[in-house]
Protein backbone atom coordinates (compact mmCIF):
# COMPACT_ATOMS: atom_id res chain seq x y z
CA UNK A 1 62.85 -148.20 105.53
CA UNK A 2 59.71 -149.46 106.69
CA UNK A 3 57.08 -146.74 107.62
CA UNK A 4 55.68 -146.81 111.83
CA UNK A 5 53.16 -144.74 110.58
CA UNK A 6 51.98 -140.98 110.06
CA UNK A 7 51.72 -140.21 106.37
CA UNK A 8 53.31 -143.48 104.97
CA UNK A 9 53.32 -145.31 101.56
CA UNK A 10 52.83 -149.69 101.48
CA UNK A 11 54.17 -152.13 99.21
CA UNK A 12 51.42 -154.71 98.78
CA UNK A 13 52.69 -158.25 97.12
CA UNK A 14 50.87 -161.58 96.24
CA UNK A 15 51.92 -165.25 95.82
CA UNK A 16 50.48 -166.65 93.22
CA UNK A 17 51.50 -169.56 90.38
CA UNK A 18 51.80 -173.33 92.73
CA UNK A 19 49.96 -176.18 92.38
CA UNK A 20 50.28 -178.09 95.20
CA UNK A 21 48.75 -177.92 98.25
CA UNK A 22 51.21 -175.97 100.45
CA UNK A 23 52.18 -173.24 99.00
CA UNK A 24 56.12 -171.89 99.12
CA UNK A 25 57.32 -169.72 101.76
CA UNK A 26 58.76 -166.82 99.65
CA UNK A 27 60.80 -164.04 101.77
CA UNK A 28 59.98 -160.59 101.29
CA UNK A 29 62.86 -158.30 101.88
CA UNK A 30 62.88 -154.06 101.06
CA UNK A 31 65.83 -152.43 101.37
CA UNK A 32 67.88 -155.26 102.29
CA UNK A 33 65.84 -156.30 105.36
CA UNK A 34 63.97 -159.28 105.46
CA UNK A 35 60.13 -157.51 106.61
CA UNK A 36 57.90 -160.99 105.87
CA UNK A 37 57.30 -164.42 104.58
CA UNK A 38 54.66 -164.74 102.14
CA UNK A 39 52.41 -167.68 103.48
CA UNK A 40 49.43 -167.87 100.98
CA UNK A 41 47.86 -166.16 97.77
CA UNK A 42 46.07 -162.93 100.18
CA UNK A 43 48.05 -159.80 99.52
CA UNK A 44 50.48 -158.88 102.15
CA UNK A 45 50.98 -155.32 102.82
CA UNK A 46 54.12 -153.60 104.30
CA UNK A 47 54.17 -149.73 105.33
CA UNK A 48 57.46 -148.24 103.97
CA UNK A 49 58.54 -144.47 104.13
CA UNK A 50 57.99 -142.38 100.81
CA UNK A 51 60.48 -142.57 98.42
CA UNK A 52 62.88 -145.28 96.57
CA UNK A 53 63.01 -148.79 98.13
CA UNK A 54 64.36 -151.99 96.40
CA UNK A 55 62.30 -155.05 97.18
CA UNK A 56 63.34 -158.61 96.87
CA UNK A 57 61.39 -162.09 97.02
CA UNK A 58 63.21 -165.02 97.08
CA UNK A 59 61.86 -168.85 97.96
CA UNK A 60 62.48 -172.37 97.33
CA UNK A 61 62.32 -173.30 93.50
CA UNK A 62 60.87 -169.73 92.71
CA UNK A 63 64.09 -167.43 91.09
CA UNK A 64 64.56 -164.06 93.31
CA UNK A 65 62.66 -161.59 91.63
CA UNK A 66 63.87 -157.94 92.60
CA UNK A 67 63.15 -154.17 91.44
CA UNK A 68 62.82 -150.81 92.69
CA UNK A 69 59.76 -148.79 92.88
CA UNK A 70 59.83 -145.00 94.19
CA UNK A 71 56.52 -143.90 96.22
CA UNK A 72 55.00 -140.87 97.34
CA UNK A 73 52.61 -140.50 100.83
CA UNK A 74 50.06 -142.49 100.36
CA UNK A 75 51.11 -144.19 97.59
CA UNK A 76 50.49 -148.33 97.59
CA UNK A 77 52.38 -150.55 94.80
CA UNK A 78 51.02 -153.96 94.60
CA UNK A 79 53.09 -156.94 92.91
CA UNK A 80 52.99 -160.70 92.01
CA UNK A 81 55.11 -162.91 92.44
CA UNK A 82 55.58 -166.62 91.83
């Protein structure tokens, strides 16, 4: 569930890993919901509520990467992907 504030936790995540110029547009979904697109290699953050949350990337020629992280208020997780 993603956070609208008060004493909230955020999932930060990172593209990293292309070559070319562009880099790929990589969905970012937690708990099921798509909640961003990944558009370059700055860390994107999203608030989520404390507690258990799956995330999920997915983009094209990149394999879906997905895992669970639990968080506490205040708590940030950062992750790569690509």
């Amino acid at each position: 569930m993603i956070d609208a504030g008060g004493a909230g936790a955020t999932v930060g995540i990172q593209a990293v890993g292309w070559m070319g110029v562009s880099p790929p547009l990589m969905k970012v979904f937690i708990d099921g919901r798509v909640v961003g697109i990944l558009r370059d290699m700055t860390v994107n953050d999203f608030p989520v509520t404390p507690g258990r949350h799956e995330v999920r990337l997915t983009g094209d020629f990149n394999r879906s990467e997905q895992g669970a992280t639990t968080l506490g208020p205040g708590d940030r997780r950062d992750r790569v992907a690509g």
